[in-house]
Protein backbone atom coordinates (compact mmCIF):
# COMPACT_ATOMS: atom_id res chain seq x y z
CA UNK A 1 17.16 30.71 -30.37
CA UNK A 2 18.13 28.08 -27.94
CA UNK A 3 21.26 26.18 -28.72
CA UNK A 4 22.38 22.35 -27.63
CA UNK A 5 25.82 21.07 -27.34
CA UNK A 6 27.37 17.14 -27.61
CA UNK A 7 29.96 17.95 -25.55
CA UNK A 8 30.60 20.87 -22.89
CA UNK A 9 34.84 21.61 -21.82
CA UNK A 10 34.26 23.62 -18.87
CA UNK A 11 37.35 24.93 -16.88
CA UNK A 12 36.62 24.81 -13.15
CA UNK A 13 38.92 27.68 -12.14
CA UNK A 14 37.49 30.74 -13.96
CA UNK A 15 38.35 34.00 -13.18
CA UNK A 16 34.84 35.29 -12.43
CA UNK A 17 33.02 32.26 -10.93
CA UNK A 18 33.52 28.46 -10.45
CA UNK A 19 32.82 26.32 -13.28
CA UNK A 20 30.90 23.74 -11.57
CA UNK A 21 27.90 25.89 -10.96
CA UNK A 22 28.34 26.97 -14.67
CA UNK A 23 27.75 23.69 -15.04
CA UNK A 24 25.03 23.13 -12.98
CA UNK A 25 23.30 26.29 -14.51
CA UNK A 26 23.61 24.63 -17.83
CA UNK A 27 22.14 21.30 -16.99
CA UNK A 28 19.47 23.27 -15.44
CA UNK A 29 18.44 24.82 -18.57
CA UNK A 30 17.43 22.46 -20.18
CA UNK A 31 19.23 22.67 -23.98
CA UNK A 32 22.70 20.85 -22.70
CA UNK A 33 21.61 19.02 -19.98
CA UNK A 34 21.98 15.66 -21.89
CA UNK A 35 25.50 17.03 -23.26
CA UNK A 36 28.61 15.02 -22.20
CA UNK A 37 30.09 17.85 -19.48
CA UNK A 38 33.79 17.44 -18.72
CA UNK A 39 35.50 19.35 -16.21
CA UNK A 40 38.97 20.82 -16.90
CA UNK A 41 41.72 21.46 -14.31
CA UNK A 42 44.84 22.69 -13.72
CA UNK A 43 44.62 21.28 -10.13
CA UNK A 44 46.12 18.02 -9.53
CA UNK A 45 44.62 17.54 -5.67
CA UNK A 46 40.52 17.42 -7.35
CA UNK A 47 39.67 14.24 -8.37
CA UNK A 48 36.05 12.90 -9.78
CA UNK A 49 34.26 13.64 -6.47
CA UNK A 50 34.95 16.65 -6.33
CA UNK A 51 32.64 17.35 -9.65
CA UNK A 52 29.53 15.84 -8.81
CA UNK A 53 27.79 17.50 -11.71
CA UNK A 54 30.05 17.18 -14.57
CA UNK A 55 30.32 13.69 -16.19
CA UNK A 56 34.29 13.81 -15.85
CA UNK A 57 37.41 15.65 -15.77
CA UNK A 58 40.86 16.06 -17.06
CA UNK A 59 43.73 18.12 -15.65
CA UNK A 60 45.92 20.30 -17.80
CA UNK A 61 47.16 20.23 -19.80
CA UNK A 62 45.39 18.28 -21.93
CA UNK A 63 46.29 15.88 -24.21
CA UNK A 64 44.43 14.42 -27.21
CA UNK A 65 44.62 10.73 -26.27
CA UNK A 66 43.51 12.06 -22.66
CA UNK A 67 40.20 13.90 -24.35
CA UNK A 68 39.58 11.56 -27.01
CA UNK A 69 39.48 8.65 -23.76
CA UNK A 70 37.31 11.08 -21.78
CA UNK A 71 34.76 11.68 -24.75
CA UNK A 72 34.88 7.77 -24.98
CA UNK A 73 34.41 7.13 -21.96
CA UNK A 74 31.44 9.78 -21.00
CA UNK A 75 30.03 10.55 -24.13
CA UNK A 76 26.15 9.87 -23.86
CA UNK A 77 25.08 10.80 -27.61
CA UNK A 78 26.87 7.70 -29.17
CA UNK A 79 28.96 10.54 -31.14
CA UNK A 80 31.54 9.13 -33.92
CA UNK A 81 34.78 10.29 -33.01
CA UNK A 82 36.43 9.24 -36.02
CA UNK A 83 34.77 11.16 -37.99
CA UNK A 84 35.60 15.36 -38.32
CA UNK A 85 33.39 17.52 -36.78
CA UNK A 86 31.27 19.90 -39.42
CA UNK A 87 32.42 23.13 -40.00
CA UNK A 88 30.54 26.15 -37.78
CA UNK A 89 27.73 27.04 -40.65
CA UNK A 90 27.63 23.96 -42.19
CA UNK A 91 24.35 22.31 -40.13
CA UNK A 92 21.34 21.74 -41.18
């Protein structure tokens, strides 16, 4: 089972591998590649160049006014949020 996401918080300094080409490996398969992909930093020198593949970034920490902007601003689905997300389980 192949599963699509909205919306993709990918921190770019993991401890086994760099978050951009997890990002890049996700887009490439296919099921998230239309998912807003935001790239989260604790780095204050990287700025939206440096993520070529994501569709923005934040640096930590993050605030809710700072993500709820960000989803705003790069969302691609037209998501509502205003509205709560459903529970895990509670899909179709």
């Amino acid at each position: 089972m192949t599963r699509s996401f909205d919306v993709i918080l990918c921190d770019v300094g993991l401890p086994d591998g760099d978050g951009r080409e997890t990002c890049e490996r996700l887009r490439s398969a296919g099921a998230s590649q239309d998912a807003c992909m935001i790239a989260v930093t604790g780095r204050t020198d990287l700025r939206g160049d440096d993520f070529p593949s994501f569709d923005g970034y934040l640096h930590k920490p993050i605030t809710w006014p700072a993500l709820r902007h960000a989803l705003e601003t790069w969302d691609k689905a037209g998501l509502d949020f205003q509205k709560p997300a459903p529970a895990v389980g509670d899909g179709p």
